[in-house]
PDB file of N, CA and C in Angstrom:
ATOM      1  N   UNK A   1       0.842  -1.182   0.000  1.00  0.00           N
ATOM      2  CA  UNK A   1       0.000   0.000   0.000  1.00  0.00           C
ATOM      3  C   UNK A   1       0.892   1.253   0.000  1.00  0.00           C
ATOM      4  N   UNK A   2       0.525   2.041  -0.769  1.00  0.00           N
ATOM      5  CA  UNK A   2       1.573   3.609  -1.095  1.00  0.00           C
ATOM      6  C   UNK A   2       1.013   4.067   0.134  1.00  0.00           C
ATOM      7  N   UNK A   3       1.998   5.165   0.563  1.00  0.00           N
ATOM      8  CA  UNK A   3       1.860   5.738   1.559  1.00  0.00           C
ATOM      9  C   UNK A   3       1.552   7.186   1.193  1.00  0.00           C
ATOM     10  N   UNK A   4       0.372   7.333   1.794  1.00  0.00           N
ATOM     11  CA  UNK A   4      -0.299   8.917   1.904  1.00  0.00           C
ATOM     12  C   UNK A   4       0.926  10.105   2.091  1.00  0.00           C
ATOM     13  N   UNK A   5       0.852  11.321   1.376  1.00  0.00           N
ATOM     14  CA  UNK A   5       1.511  12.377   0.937  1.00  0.00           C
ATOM     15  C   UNK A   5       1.037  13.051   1.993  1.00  0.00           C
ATOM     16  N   UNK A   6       1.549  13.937   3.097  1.00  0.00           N
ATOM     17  CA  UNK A   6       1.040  14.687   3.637  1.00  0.00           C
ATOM     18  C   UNK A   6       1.704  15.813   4.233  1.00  0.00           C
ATOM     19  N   UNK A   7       2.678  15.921   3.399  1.00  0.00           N
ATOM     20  CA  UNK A   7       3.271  17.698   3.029  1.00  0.00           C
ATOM     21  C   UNK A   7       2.488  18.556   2.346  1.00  0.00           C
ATOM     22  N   UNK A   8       3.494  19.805   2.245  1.00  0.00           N
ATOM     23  CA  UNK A   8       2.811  20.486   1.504  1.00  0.00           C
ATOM     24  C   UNK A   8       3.035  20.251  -0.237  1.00  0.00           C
ATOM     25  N   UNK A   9       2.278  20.517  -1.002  1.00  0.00           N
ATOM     26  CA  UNK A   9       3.013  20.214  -2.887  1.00  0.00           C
ATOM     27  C   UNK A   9       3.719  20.783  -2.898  1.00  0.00           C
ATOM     28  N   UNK A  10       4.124  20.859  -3.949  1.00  0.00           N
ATOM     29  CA  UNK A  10       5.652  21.037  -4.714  1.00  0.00           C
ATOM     30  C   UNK A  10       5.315  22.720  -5.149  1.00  0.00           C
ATOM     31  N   UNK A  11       4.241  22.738  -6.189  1.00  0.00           N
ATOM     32  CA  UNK A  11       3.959  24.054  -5.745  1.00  0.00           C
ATOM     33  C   UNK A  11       3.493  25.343  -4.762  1.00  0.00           C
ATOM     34  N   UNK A  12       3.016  24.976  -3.587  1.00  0.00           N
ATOM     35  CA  UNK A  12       3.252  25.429  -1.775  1.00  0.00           C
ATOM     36  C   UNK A  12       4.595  25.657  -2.166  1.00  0.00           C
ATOM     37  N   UNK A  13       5.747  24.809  -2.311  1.00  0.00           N
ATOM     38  CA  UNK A  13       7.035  25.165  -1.899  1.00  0.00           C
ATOM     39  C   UNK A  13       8.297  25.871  -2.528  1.00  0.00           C
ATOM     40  N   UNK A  14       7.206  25.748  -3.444  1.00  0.00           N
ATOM     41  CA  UNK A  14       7.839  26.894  -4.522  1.00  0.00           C
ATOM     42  C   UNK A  14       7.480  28.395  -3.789  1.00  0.00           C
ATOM     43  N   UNK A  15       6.565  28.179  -3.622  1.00  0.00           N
ATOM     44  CA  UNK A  15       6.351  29.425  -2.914  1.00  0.00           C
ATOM     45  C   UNK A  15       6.579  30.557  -2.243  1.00  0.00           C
ATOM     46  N   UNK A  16       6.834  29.227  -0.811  1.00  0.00           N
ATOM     47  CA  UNK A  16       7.591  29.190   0.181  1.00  0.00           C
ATOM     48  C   UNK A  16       8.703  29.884   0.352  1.00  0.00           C
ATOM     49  N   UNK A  17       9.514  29.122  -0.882  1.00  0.00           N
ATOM     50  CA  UNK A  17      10.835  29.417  -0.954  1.00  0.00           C
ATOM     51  C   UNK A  17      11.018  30.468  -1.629  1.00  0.00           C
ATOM     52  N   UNK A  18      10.399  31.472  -2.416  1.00  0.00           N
ATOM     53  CA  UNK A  18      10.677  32.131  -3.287  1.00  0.00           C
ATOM     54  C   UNK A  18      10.042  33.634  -2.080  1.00  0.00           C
ATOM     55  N   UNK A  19       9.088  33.514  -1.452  1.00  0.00           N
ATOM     56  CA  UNK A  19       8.762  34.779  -0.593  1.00  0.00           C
ATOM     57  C   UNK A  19       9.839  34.425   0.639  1.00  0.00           C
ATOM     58  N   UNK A  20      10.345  33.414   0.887  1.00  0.00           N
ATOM     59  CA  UNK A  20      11.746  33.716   1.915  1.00  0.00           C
ATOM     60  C   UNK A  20      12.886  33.574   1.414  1.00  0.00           C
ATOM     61  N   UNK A  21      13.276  34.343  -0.083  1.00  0.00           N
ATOM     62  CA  UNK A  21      14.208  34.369  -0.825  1.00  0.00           C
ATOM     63  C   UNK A  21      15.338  34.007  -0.960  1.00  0.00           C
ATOM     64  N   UNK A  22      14.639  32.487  -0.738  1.00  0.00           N
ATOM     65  CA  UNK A  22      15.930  31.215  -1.185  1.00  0.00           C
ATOM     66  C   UNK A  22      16.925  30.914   0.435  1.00  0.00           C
ATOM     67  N   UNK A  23      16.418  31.483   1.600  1.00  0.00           N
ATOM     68  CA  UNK A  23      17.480  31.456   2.657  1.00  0.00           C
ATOM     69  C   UNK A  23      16.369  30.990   3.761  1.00  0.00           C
ATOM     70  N   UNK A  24      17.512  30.457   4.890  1.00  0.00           N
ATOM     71  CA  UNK A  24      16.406  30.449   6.401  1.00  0.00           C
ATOM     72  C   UNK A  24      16.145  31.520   6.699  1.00  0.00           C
ATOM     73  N   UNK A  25      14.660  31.579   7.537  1.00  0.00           N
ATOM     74  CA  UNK A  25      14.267  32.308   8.060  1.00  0.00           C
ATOM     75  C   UNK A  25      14.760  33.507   9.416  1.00  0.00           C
ATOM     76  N   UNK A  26      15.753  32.430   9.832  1.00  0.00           N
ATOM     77  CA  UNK A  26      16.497  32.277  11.324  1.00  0.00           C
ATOM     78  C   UNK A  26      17.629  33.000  10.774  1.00  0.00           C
ATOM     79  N   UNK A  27      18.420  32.151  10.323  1.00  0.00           N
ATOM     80  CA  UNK A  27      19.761  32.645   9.941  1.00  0.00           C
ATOM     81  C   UNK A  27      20.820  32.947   8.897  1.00  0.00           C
ATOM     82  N   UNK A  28      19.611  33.309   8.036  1.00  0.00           N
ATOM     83  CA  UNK A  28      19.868  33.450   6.469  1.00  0.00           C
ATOM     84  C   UNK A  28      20.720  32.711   5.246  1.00  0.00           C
ATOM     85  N   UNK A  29      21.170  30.904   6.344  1.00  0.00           N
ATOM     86  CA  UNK A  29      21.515  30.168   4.892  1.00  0.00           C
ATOM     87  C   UNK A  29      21.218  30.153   3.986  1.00  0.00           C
ATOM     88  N   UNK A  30      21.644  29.649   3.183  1.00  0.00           N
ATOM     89  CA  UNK A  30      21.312  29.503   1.427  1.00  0.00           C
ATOM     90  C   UNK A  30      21.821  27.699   1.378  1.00  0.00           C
ATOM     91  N   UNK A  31      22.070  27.001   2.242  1.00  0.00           N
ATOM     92  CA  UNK A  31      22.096  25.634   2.558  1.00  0.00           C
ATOM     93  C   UNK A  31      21.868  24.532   3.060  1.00  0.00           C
ATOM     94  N   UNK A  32      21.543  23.499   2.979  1.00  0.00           N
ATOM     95  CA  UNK A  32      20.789  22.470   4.136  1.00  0.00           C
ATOM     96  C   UNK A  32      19.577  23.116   3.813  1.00  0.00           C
ATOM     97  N   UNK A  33      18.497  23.726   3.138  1.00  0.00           N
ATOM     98  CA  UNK A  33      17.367  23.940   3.355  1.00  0.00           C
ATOM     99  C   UNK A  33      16.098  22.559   3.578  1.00  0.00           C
ATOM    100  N   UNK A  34      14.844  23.015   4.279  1.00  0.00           N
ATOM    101  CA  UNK A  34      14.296  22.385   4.326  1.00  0.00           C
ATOM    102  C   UNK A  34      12.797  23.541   4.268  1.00  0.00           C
ATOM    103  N   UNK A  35      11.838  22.718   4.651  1.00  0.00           N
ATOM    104  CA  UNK A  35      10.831  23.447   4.931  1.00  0.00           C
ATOM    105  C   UNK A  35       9.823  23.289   6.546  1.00  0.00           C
ATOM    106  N   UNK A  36       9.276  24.095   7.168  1.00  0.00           N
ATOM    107  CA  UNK A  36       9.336  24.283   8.721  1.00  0.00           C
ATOM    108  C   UNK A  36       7.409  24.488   8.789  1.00  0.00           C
ATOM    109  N   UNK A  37       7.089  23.370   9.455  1.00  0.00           N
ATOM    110  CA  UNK A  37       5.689  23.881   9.703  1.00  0.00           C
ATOM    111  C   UNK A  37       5.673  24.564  11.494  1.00  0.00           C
ATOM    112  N   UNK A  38       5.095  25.946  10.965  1.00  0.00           N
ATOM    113  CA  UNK A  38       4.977  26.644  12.410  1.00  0.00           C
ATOM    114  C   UNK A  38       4.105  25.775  13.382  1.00  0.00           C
ATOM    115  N   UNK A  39       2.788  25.516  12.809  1.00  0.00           N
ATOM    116  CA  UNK A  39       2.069  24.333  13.475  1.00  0.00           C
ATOM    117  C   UNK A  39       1.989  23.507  13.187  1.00  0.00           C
ATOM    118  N   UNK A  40       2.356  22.554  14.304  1.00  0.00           N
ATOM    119  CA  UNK A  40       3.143  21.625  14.059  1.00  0.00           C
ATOM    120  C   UNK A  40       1.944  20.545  13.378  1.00  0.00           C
ATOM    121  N   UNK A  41       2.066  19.089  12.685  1.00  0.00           N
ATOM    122  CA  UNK A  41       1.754  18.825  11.655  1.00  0.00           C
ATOM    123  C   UNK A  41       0.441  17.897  12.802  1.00  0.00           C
ATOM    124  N   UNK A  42       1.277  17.293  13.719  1.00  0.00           N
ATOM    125  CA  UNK A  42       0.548  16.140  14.604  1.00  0.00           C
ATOM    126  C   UNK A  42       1.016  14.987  14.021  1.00  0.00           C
ATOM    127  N   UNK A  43       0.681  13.717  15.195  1.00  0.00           N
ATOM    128  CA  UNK A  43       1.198  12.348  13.861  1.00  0.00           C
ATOM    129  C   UNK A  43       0.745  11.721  13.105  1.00  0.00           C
ATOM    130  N   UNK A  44       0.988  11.419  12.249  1.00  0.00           N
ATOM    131  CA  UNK A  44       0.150  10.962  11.125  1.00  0.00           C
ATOM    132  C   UNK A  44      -0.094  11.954  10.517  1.00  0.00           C
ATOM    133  N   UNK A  45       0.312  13.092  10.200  1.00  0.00           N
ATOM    134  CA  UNK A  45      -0.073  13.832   9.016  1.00  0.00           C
ATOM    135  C   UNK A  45      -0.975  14.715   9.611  1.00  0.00           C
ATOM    136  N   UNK A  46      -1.292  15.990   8.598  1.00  0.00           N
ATOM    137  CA  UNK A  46      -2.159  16.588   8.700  1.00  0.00           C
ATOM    138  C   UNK A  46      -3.773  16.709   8.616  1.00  0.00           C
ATOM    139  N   UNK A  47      -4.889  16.657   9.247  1.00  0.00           N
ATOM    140  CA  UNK A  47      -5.839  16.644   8.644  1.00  0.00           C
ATOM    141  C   UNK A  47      -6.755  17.764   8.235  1.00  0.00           C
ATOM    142  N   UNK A  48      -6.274  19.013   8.896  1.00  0.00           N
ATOM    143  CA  UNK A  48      -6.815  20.461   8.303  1.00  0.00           C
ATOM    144  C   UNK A  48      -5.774  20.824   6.944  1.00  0.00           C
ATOM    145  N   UNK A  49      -6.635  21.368   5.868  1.00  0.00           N
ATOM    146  CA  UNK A  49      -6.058  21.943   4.697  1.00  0.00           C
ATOM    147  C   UNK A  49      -5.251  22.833   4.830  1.00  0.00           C
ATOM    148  N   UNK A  50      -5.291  23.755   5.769  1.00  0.00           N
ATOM    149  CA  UNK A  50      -4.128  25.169   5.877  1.00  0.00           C
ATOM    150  C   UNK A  50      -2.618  24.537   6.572  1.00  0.00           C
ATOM    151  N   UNK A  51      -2.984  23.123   7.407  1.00  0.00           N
ATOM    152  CA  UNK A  51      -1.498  22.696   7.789  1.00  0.00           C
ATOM    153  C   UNK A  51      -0.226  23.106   6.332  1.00  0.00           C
ATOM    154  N   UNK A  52      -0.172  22.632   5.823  1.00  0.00           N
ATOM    155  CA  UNK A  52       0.540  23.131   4.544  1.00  0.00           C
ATOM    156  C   UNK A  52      -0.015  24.060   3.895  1.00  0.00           C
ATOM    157  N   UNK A  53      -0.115  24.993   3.872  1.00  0.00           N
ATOM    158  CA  UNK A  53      -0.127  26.191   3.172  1.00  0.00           C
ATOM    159  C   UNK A  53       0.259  27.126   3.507  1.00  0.00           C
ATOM    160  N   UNK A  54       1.154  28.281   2.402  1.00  0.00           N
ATOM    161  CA  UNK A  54       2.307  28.766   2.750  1.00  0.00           C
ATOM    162  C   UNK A  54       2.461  29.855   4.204  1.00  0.00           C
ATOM    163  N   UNK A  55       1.227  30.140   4.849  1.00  0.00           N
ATOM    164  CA  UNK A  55       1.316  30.919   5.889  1.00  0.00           C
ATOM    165  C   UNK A  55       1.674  30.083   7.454  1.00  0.00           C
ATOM    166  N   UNK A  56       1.975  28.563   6.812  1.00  0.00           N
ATOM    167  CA  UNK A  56       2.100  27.782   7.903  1.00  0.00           C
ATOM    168  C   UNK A  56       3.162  27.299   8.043  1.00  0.00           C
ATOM    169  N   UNK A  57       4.191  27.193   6.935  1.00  0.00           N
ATOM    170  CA  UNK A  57       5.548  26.975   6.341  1.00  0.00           C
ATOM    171  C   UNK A  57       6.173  27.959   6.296  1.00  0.00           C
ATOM    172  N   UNK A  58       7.713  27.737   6.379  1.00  0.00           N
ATOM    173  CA  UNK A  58       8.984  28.693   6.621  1.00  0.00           C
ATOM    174  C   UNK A  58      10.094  27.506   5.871  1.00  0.00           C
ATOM    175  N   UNK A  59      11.003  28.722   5.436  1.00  0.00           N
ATOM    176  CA  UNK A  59      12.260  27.919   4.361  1.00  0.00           C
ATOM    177  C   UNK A  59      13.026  27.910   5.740  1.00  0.00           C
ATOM    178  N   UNK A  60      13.866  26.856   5.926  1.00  0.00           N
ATOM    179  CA  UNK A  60      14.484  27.189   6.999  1.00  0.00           C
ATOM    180  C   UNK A  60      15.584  25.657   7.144  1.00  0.00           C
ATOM    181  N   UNK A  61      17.189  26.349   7.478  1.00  0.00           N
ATOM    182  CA  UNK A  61      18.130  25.275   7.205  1.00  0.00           C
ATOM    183  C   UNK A  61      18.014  24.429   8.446  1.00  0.00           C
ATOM    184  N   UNK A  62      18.452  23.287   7.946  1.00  0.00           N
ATOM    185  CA  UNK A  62      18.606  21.727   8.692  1.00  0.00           C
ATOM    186  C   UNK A  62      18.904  22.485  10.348  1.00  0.00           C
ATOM    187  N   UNK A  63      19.856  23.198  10.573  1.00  0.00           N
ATOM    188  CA  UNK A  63      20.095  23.707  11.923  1.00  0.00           C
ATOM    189  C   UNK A  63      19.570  24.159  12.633  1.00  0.00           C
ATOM    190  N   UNK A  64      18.954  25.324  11.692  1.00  0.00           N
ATOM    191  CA  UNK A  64      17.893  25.994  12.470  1.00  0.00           C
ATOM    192  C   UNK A  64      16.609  25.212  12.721  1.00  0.00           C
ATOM    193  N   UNK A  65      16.508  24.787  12.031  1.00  0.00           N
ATOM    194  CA  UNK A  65      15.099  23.533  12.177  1.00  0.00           C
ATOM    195  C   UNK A  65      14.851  22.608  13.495  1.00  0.00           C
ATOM    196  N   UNK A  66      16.499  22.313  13.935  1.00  0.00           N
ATOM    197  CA  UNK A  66      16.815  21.379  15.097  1.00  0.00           C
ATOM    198  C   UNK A  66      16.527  22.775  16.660  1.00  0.00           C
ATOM    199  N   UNK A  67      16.897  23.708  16.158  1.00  0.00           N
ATOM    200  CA  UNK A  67      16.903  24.722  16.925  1.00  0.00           C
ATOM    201  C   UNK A  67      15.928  25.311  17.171  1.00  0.00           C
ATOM    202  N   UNK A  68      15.012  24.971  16.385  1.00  0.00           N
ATOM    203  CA  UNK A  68      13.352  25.964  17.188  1.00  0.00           C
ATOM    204  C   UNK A  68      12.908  24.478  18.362  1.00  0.00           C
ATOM    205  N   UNK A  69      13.088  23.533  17.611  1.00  0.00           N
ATOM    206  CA  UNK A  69      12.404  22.433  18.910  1.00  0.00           C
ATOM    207  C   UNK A  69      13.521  22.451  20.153  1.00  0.00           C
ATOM    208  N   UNK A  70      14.545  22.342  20.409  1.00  0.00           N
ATOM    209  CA  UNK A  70      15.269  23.060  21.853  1.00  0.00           C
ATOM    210  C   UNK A  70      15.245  23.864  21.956  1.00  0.00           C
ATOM    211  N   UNK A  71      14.661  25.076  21.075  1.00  0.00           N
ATOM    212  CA  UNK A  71      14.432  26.328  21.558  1.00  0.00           C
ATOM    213  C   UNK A  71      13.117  27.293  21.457  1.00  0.00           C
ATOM    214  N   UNK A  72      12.190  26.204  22.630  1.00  0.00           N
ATOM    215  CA  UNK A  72      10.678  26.912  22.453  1.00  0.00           C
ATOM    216  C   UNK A  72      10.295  27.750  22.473  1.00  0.00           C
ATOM    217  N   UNK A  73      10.977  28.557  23.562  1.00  0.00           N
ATOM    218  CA  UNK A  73      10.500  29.837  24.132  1.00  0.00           C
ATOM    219  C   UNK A  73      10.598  30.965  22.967  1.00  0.00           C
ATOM    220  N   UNK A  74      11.764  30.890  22.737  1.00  0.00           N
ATOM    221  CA  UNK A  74      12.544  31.620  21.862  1.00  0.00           C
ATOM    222  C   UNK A  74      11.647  31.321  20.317  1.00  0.00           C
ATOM    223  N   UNK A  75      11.469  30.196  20.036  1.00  0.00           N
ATOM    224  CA  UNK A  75      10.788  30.087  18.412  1.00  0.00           C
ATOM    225  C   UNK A  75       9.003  30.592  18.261  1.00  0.00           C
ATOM    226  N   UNK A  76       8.522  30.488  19.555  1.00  0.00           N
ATOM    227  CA  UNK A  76       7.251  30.674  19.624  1.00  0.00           C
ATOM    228  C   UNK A  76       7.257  32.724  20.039  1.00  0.00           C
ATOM    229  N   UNK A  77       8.285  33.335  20.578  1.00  0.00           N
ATOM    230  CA  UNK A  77       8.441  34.528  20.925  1.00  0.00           C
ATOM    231  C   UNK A  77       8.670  35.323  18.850  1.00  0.00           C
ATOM    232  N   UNK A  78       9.396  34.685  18.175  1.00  0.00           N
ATOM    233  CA  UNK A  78       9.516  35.134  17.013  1.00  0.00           C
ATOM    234  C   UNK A  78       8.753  34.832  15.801  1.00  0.00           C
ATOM    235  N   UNK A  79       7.606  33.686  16.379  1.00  0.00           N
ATOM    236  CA  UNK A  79       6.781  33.196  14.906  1.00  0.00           C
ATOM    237  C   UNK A  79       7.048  32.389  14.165  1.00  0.00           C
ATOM    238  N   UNK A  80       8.470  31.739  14.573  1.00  0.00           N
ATOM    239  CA  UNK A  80       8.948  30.692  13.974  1.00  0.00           C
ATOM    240  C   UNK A  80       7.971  29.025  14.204  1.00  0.00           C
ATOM    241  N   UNK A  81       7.234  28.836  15.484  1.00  0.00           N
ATOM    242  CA  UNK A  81       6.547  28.144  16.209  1.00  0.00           C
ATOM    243  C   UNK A  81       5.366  28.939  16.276  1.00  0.00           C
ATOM    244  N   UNK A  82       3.908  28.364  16.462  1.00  0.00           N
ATOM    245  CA  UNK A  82       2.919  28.441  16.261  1.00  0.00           C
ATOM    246  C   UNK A  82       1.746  27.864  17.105  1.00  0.00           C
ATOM    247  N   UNK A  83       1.681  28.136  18.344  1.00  0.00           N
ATOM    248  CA  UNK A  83       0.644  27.073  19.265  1.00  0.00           C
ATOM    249  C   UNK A  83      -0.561  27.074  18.721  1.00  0.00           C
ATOM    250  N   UNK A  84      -1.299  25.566  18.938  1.00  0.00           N
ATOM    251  CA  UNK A  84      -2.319  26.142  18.496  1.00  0.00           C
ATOM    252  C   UNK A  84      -3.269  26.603  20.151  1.00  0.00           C
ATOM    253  N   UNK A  85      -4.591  27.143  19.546  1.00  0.00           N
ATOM    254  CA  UNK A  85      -5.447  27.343  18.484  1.00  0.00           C
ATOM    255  C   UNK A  85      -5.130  28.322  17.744  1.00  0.00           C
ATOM    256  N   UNK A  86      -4.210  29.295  18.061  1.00  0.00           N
ATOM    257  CA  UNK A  86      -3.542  30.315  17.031  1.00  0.00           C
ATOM    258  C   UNK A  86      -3.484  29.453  16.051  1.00  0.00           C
ATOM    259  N   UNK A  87      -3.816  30.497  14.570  1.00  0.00           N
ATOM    260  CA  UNK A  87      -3.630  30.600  13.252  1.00  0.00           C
ATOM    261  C   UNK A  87      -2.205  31.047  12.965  1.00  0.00           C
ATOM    262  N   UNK A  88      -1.512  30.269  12.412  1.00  0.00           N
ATOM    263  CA  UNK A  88      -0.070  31.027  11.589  1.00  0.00           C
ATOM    264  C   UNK A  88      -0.585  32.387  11.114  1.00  0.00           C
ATOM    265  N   UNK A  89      -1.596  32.551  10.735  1.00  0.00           N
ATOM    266  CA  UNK A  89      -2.160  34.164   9.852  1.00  0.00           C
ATOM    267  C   UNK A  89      -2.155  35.067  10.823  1.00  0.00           C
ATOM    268  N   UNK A  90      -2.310  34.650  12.070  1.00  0.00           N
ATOM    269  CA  UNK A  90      -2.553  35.650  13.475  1.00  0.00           C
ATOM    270  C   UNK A  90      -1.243  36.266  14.060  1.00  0.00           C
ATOM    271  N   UNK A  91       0.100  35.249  13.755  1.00  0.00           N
ATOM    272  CA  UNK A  91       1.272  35.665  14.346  1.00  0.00           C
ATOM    273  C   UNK A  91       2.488  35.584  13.596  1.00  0.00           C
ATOM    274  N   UNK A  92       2.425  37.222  13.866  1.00  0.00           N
ATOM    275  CA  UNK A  92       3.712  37.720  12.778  1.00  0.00           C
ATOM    276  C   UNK A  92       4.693  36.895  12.524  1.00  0.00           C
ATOM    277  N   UNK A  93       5.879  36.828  11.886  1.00  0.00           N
ATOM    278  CA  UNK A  93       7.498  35.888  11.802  1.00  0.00           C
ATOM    279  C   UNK A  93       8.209  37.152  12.007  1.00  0.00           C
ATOM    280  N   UNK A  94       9.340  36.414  12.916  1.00  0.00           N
ATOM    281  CA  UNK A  94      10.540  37.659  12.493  1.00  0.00           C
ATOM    282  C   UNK A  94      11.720  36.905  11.518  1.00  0.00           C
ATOM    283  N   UNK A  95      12.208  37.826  10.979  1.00  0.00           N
ATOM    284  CA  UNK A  95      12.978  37.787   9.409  1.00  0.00           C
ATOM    285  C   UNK A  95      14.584  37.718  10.021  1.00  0.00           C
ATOM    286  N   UNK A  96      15.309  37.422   9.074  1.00  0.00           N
ATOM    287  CA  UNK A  96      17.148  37.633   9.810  1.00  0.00           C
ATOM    288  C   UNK A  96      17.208  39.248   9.771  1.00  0.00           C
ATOM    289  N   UNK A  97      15.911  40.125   8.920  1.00  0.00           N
ATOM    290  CA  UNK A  97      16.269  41.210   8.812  1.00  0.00           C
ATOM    291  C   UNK A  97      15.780  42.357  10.519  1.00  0.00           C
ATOM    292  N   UNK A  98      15.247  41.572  10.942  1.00  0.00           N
ATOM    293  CA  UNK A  98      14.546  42.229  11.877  1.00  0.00           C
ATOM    294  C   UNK A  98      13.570  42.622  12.333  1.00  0.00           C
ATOM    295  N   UNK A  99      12.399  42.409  11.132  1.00  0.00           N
ATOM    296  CA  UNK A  99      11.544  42.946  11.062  1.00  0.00           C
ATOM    297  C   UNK A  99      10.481  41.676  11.083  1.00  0.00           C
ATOM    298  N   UNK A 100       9.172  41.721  11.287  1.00  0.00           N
ATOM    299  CA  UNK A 100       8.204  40.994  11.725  1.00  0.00           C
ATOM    300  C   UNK A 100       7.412  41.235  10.819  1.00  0.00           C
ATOM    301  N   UNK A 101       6.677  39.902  10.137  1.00  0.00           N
ATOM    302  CA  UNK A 101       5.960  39.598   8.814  1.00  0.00           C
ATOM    303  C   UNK A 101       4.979  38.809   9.404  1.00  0.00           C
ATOM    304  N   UNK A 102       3.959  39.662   8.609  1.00  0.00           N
ATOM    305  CA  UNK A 102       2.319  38.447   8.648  1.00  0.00           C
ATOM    306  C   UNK A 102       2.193  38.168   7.415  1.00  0.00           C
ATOM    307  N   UNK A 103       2.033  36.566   7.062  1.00  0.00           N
ATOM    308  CA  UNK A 103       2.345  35.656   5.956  1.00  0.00           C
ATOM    309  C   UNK A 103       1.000  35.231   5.696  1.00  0.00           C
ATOM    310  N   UNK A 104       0.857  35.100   4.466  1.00  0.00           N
ATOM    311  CA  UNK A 104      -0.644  34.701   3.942  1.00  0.00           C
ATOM    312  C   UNK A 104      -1.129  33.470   3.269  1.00  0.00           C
ATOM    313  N   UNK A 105      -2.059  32.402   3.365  1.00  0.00           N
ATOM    314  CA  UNK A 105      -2.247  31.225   2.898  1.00  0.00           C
ATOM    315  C   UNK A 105      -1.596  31.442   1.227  1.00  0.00           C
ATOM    316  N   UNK A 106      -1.598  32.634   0.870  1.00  0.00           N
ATOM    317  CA  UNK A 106      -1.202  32.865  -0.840  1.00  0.00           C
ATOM    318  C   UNK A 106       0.622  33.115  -1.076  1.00  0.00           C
ATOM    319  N   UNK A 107       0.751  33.101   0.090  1.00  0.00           N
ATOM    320  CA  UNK A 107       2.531  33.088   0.114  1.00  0.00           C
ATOM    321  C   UNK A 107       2.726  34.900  -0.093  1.00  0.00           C
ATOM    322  N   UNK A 108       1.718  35.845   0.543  1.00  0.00           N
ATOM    323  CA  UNK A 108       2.111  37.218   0.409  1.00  0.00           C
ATOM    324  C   UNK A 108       3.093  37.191   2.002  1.00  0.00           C
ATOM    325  N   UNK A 109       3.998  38.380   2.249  1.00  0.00           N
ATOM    326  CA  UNK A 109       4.262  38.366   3.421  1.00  0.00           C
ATOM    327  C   UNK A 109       4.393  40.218   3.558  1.00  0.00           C
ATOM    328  N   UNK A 110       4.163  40.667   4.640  1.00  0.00           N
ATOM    329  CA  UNK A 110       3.756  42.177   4.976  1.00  0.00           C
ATOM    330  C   UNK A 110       4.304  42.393   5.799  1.00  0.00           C
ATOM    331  N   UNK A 111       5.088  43.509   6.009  1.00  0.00           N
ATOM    332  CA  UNK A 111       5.606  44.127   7.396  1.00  0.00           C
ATOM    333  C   UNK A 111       4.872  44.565   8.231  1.00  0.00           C
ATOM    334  N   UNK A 112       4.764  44.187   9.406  1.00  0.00           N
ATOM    335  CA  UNK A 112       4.133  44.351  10.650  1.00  0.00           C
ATOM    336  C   UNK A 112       4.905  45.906  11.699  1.00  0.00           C
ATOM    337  N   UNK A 113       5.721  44.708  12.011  1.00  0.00           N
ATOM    338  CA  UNK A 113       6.790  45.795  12.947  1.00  0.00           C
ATOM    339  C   UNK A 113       8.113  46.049  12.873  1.00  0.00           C
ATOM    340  N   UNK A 114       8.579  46.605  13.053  1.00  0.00           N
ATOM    341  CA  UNK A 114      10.385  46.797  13.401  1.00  0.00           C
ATOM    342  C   UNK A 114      10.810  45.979  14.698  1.00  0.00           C
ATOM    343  N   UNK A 115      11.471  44.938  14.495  1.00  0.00           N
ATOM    344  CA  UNK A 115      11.963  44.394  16.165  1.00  0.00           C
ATOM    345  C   UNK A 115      12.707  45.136  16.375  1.00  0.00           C
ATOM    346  N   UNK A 116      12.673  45.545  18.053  1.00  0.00           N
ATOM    347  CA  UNK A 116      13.944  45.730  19.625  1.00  0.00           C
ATOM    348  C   UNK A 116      14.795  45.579  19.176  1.00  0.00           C
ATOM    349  N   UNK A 117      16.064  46.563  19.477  1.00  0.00           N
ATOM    350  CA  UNK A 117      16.787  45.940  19.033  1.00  0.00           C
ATOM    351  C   UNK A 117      17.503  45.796  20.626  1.00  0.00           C
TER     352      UNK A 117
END
């Protein structure tokens, strides 16, 4: 029996990757990429439609990826992490640039705020 697909498509990640312009989110590689669901998927896959879709996903390298799950506080304080019942659409991301983005099921992303520095 094939096993059920339960990422996001290929086009989601085109997306993805192209509104976080080819780098992590975290720490602006251009290597090891992967892709990062803010909320988290559950096991067995997803069963709501927005789990994969691009306001729920982040481009983000192999390292940093290991680094939002030992680092909760910290990934859920920047948008990188996503509790639920929060919506990914509800809570901004912060960028390597500094600045804090609300991301849209259509892969738009908008400046919110200027982070503290």
């Amino acid at each position: 029996m094939a096993r059920r697909k339960t990422g996001p498509t290929d086009v989601v990640k085109a997306i993805v990757y192209d509104r976080d312009g080819g780098a992590c989110v975290r720490c602006g590689a251009r290597h090891d990429l992967t892709f990062h669901h803010r909320v988290n998927r559950g096991m067995g896959g997803a069963r709501e439609a927005w789990i994969n879709q691009a306001h729920n996903l982040l481009t983000v390298c192999t390292t940093c990826n290991g680094w939002f799950e030992d680092h909760p506080r910290e990934s859920y304080a920047a948008g990188w992490k996503v509790r639920r019942p929060q919506a990914p659409d509800e809570v901004a991301v912060r960028y390597p640039d500094g600045c804090f983005y609300r991301l849209t099921p259509d892969g738009v992303r908008s400046t919110t705020v200027a982070a503290a520095r």
